[in-house]
Protein backbone atom coordinates (compact mmCIF):
# COMPACT_ATOMS: atom_id res chain seq x y z
CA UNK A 1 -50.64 -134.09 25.33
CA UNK A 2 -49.50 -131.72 22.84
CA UNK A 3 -47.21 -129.78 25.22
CA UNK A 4 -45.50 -133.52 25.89
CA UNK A 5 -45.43 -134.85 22.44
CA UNK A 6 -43.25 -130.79 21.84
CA UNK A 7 -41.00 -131.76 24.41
CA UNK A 8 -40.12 -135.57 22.86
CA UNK A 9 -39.49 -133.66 19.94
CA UNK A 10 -37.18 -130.87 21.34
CA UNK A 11 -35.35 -133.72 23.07
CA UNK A 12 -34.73 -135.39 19.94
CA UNK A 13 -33.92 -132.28 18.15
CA UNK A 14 -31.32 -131.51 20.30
CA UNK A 15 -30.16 -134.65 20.48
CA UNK A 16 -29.51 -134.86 17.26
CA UNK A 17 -27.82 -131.50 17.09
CA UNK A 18 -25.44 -132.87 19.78
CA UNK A 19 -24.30 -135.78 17.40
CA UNK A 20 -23.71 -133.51 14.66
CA UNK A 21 -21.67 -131.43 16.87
CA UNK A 22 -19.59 -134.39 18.27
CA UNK A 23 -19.79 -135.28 14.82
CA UNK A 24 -17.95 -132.17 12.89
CA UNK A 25 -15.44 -131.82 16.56
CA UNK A 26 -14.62 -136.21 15.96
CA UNK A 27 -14.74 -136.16 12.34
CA UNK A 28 -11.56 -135.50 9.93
CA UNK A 29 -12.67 -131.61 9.55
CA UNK A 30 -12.34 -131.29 13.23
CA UNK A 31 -9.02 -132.99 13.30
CA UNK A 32 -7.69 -130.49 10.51
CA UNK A 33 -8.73 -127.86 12.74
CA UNK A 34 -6.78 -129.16 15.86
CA UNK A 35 -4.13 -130.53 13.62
CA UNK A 36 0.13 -129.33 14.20
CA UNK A 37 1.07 -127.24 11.74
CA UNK A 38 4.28 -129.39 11.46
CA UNK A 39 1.75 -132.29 10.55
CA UNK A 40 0.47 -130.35 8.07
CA UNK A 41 4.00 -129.11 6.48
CA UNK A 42 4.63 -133.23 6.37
CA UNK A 43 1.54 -133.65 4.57
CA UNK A 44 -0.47 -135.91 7.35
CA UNK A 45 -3.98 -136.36 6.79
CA UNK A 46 -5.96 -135.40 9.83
CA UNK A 47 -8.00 -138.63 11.18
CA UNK A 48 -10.85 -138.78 14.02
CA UNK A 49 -10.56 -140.97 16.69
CA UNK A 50 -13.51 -143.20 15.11
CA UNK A 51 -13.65 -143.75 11.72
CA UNK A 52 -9.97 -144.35 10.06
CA UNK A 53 -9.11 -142.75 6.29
CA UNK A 54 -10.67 -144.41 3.64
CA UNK A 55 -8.86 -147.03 1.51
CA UNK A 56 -10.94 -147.92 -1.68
CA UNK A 57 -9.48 -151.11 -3.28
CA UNK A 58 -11.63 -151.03 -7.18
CA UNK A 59 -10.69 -154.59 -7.51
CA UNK A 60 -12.56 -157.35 -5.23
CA UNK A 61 -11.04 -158.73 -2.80
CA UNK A 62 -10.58 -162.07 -1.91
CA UNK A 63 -12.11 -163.79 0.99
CA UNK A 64 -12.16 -167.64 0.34
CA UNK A 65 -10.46 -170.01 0.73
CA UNK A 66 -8.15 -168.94 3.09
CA UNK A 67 -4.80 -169.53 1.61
CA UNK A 68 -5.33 -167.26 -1.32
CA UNK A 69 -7.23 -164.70 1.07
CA UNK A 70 -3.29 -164.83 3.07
CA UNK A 71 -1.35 -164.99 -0.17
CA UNK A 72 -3.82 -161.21 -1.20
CA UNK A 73 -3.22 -160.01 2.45
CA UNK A 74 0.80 -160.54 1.72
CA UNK A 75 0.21 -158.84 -1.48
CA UNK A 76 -1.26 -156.07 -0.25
CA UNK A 77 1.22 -155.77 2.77
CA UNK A 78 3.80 -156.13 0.30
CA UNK A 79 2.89 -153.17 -2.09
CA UNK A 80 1.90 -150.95 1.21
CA UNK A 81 5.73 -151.44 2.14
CA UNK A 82 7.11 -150.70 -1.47
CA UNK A 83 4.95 -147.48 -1.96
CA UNK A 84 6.36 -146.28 1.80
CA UNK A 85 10.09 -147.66 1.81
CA UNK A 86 10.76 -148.08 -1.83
CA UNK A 87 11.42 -151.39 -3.94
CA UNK A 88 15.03 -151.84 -1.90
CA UNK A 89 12.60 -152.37 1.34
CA UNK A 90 11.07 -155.51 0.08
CA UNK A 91 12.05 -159.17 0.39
CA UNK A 92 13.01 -162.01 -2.29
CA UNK A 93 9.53 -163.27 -0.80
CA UNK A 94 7.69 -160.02 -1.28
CA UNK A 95 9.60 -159.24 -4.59
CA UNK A 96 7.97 -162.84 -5.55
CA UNK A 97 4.33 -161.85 -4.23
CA UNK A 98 3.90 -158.82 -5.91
CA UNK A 99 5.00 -160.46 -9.11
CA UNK A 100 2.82 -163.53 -9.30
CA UNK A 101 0.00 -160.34 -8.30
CA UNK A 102 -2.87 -160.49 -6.08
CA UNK A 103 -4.73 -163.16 -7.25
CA UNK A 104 -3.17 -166.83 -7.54
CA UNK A 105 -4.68 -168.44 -10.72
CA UNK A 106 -4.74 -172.24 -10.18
CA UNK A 107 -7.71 -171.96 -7.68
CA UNK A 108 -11.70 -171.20 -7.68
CA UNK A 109 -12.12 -168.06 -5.47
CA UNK A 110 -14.97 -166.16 -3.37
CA UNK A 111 -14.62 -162.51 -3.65
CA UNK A 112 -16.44 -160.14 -1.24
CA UNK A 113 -19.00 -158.81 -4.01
CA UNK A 114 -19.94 -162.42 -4.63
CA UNK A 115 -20.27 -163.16 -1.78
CA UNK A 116 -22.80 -160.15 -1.49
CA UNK A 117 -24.53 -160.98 -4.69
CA UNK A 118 -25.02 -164.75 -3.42
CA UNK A 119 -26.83 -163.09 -0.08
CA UNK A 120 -28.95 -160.75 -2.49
CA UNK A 121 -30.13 -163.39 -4.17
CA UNK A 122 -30.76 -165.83 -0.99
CA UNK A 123 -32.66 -162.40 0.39
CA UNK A 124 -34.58 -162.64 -3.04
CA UNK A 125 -35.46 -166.23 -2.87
CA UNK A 126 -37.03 -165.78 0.35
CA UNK A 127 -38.31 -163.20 0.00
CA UNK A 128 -40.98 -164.64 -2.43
CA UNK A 129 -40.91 -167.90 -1.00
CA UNK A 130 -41.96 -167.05 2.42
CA UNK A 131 -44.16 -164.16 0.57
CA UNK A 132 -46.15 -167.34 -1.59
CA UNK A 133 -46.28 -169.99 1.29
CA UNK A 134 -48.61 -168.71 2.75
CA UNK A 135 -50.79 -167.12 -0.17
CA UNK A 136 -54.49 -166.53 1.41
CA UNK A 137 -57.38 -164.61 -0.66
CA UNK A 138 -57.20 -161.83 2.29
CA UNK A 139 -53.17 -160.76 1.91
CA UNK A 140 -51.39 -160.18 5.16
CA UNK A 141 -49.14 -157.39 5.20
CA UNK A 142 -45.92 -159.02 3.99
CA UNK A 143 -47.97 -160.82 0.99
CA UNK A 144 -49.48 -157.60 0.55
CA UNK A 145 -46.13 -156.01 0.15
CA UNK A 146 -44.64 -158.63 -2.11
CA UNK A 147 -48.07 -158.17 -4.06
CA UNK A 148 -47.78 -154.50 -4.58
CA UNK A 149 -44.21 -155.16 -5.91
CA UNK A 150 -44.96 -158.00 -8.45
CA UNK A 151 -48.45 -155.69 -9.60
CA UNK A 152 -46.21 -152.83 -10.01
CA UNK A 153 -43.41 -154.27 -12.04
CA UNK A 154 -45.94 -155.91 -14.09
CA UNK A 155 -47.99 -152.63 -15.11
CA UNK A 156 -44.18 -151.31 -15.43
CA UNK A 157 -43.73 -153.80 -18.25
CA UNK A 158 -47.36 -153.68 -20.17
CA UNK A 159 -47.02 -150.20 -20.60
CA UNK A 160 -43.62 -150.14 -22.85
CA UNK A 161 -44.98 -154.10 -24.80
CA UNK A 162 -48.64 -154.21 -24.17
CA UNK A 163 -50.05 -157.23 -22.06
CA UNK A 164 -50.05 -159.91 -24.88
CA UNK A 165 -46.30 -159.89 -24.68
CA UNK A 166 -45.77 -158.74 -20.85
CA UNK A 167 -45.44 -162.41 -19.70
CA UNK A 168 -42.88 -162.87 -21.59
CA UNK A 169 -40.52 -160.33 -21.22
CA UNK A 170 -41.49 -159.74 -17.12
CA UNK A 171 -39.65 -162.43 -15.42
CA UNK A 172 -36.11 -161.23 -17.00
CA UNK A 173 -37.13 -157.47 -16.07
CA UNK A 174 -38.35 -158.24 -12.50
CA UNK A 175 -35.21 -160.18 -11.69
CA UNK A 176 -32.91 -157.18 -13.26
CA UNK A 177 -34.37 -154.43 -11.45
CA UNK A 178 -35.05 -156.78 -8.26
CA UNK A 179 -31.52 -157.83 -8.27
CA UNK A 180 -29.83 -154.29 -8.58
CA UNK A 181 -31.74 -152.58 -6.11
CA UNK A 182 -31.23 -155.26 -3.29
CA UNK A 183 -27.42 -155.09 -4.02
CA UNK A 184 -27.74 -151.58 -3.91
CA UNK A 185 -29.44 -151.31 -1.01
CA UNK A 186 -28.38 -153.94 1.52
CA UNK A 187 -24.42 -153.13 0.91
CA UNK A 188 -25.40 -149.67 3.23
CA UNK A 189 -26.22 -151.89 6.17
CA UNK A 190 -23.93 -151.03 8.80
CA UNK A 191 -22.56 -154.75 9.11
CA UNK A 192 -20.95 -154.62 5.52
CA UNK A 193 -17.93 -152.23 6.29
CA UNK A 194 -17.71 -153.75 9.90
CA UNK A 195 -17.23 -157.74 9.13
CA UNK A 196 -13.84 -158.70 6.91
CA UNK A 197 -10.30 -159.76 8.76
CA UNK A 198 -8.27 -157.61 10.11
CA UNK A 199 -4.63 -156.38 9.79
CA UNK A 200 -4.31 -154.74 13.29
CA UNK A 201 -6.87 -152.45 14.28
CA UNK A 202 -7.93 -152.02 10.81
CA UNK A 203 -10.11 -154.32 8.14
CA UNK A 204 -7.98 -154.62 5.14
CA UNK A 205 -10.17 -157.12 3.57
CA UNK A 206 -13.57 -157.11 4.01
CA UNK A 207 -15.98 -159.92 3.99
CA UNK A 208 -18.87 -158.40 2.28
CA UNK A 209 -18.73 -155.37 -0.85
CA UNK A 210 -21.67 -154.52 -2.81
CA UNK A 211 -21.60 -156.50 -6.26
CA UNK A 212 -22.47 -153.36 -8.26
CA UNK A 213 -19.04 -152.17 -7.18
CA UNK A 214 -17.45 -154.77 -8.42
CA UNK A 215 -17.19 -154.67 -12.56
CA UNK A 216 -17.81 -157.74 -12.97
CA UNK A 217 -20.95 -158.19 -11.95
CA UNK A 218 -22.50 -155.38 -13.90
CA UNK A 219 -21.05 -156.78 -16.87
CA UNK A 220 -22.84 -160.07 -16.59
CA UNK A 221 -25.77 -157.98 -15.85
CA UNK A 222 -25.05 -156.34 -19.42
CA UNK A 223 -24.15 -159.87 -20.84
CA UNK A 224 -27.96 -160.96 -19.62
CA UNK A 225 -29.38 -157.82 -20.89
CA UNK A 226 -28.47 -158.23 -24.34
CA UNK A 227 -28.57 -161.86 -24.86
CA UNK A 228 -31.89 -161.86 -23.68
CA UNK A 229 -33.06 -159.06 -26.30
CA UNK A 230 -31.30 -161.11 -29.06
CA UNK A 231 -32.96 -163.94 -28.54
CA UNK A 232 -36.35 -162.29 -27.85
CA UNK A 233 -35.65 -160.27 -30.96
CA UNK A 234 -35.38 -163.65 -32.76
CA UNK A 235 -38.09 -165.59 -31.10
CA UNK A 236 -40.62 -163.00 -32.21
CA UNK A 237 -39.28 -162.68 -35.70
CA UNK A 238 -37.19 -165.44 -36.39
CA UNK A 239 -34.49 -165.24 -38.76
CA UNK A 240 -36.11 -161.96 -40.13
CA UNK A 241 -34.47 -160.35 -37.29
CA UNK A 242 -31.21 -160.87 -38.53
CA UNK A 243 -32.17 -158.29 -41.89
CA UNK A 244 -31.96 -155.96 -38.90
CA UNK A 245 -28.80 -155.55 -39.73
CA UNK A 246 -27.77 -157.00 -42.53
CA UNK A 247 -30.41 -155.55 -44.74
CA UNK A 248 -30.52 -157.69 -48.03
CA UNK A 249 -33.85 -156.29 -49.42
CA UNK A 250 -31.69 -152.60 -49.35
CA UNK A 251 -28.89 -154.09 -51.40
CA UNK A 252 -31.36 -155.85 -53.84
CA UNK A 253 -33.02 -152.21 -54.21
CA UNK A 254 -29.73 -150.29 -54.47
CA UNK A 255 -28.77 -152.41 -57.34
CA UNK A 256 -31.80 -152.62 -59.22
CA UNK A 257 -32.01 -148.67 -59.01
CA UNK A 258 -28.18 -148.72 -60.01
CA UNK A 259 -29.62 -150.02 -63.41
CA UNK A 260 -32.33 -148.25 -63.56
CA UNK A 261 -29.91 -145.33 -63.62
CA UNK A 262 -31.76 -144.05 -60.55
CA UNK A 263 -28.75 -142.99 -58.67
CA UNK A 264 -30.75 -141.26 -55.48
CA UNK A 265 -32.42 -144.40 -54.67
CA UNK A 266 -29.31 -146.68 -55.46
CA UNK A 267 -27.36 -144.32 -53.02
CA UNK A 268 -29.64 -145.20 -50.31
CA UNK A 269 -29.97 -148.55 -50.72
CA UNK A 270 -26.18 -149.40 -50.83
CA UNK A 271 -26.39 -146.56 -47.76
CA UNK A 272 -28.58 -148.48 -45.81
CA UNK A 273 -27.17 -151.78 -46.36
CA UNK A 274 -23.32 -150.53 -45.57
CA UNK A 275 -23.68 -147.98 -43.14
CA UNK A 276 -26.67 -148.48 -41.71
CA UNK A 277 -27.13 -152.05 -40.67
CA UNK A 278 -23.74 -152.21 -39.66
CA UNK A 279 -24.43 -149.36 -37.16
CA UNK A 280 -27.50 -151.10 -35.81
CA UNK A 281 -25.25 -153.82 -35.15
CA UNK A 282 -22.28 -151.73 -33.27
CA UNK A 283 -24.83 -149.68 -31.54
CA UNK A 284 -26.33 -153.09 -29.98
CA UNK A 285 -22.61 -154.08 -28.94
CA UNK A 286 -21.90 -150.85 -27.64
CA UNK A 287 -24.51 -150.99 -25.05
CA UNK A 288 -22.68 -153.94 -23.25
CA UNK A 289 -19.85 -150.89 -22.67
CA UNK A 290 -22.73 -148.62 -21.69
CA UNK A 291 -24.96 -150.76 -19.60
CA UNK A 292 -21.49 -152.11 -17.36
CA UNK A 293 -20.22 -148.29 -16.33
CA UNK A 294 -23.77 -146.47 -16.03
CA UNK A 295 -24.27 -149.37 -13.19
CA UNK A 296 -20.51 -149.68 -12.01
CA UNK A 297 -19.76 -145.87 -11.84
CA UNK A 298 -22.85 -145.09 -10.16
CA UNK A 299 -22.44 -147.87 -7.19
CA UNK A 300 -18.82 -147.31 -6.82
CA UNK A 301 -19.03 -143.45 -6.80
CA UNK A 302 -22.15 -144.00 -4.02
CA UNK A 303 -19.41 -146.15 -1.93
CA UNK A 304 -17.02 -143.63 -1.83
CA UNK A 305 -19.20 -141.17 -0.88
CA UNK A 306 -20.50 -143.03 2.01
CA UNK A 307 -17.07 -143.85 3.07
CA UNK A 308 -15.85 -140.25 2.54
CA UNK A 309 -18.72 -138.58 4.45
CA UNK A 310 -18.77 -140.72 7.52
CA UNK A 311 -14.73 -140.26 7.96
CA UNK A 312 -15.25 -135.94 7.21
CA UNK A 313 -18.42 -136.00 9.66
CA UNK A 314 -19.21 -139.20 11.22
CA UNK A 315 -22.95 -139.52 13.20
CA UNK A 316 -25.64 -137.69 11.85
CA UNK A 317 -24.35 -136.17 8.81
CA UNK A 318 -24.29 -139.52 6.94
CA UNK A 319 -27.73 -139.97 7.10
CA UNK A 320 -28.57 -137.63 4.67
CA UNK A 321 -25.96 -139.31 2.31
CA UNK A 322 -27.79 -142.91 2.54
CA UNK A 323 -30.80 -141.42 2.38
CA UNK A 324 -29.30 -140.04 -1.38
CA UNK A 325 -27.88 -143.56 -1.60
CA UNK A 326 -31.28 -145.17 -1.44
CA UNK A 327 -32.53 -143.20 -3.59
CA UNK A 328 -29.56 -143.74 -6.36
CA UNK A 329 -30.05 -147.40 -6.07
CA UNK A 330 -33.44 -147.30 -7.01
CA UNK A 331 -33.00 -144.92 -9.71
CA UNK A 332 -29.87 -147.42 -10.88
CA UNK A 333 -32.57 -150.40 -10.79
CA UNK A 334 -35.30 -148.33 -12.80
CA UNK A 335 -32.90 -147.36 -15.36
CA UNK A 336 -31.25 -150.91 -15.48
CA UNK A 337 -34.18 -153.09 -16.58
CA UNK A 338 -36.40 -150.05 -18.14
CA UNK A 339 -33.25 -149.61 -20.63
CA UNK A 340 -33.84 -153.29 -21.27
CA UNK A 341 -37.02 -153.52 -21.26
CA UNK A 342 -36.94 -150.22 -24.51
CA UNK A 343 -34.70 -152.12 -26.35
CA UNK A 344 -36.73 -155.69 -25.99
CA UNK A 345 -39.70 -153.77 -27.21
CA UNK A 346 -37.74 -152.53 -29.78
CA UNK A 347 -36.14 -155.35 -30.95
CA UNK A 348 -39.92 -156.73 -31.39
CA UNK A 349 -41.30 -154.02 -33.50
CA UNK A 350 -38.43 -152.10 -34.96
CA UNK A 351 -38.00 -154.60 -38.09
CA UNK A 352 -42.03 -154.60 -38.97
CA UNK A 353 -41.50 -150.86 -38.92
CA UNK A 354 -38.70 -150.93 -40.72
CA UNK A 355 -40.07 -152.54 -43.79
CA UNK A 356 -43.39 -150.84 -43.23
CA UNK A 357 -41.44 -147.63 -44.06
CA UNK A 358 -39.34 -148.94 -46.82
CA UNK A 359 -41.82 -149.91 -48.82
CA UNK A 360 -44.26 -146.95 -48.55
């Protein structure tokens, strides 16, 4: 049995050394290899016979309804031609196109990322719908699974705010870090890059992008994050909160010390209540800015490395680079609603501290 179970695996070993073979000889580094040095001179880029070069388009593109998916398609036909043939090339019509832009403004429209981020969250729904249906005291394996997530997040969140406040803060948390990782993760199914309408051979606009790509959606993310600590901030505190940042009781002291001829003290009263609390308040603002490119860098710099490896070396050298993928959009998740999850435990505590301090 052993001696059989070493020959599956020599098999697949090989196997697998074939594919990265036929992978490096298909790939673009095996077409530079084979490619005409008068190619070269004219500054080609070497393509394999499988996977085309890589166009990255940072905006997202539009995919319903159809007219304004055309009126895109013409656009980007139209600036294709102008960056190959010059502005002379182009057409009244095209000259027209490109100046009304990509996008025509009197109508709603369906981009690819949200599209994606409307089948994340159908994929969530589900998920723990068809995970609670059928709740029985003895779990099966997929209510077991969907268990062992919900347990996990929720120990995640007593140990930053303790498990008086937990329930409170876990549903925004859970749905953060749930909702990042499944866009993360599903846009590196193989179907994503292969559905979209074509232009020829090629896809030029694709029907499904991963949101986090897409800046707008990790803006709203950020949007979420902070409203929701704002309001926490000022559910447990009320309008004390707000002395967060503009701090009365320092002005009060700085003046009082001011004619007490205590200048020290009056220096960092007027300190704290100009400097300071303004800087508390920027500092929560500048987190949107944060928060929106930690997420949006990450996911777009994982896309291009996907699409970059599997043109260079298609087959098996891309696995390694999901596998990295995975692991980035976990990470991206974890940092995502832990981040918000600080600063909503923060926002609870830091003014009781705060005063705690001042007035030892």
């Amino acid at each position: 049995m052993g001696s059989g179970a070493g020959k599956y695996i020599a098999l697949g070993l090989i196997f697998v050394l074939a594919l990265s073979i036929a992978g490096l000889i298909t790939g673009a580094i095996g077409a530079g290899l084979t490619q005409s040095e008068e190619a070269k001179d004219a500054g080609e880029t070497a393509e394999g016979p499988f996977i085309p070069k890589p166009e990255v388009h940072l905006p997202a593109q539009v995919v319903f309804p159809t007219s304004d998916r055309e009126h895109y398609q013409a656009f980007l036909n139209a600036e294709e031609q102008e960056k190959a043939h010059g502005e002379e090339s182009l057409t009244r019509e095209q000259h027209e196109i490109i100046d009304e832009g990509p996008y025509q403004g009197s109508n709603f429209i369906v981009t690819n990322a949200i599209l994606s981020s409307w089948v994340a969250s159908i994929l969530l729904v589900l998920l723990f719908v068809l995970g609670a249906r059928k709740a029985a005291l003895v779990p099966g394996r997929f209510q077991n699974f969907v268990e062992i997530a919900i347990e996990g997040l929720l120990n995640f969140v007593e140990a930053v705010v303790g498990k008086e406040r937990s329930r409170l803060v876990f549903p925004v948390i859970a749905t953060i870090f749930l909702f990042v990782i499944i866009n993360a993760w599903i846009g590196l199914l193989p179907i994503y890059p292969s559905l979209g309408f074509k232009q020829g051979d090629i896809i030029q606009v694709h029907l499904l992008r991963p949101a986090g790509t897409d800046i707008n959606m990790p803006l709203a993310l950020a949007l979420v994050s902070f409203v929701f600590v704002e309001y926490l901030g000022l559910k447990i505190l009320g309008f004390g909160y707000i002395t967060k940042f503009v701090r009365v009781g320092s002005l009060k002291h700085g003046i009082a010390s001011l004619f007490r001829l205590q200048f020290l003290d009056a220096f960092q009263g007027l300190l704290d209540f100009f400097f300071v609390g303004p800087l508390e308040a920027f500092s929560e603002l500048v987190r949107l800015i944060s928060f929106t490119f930690r997420l949006f860098g990450n996911m777009t710099a994982g896309e291009i490395l996907v699409l970059v490896s599997a043109f260079l070396v298609p087959f098996v050298a891309t696995v390694g680079v999901y596998g990295l993928e995975l692991l980035v959009g976990f990470i991206q998740a974890l940092i995502f609603s832990g981040l918000t999850l600080v600063f909503a435990a923060i926002a609870i505590t830091s003014h009781d501290a705060h005063e705690e301090s001042h007035s030892a």
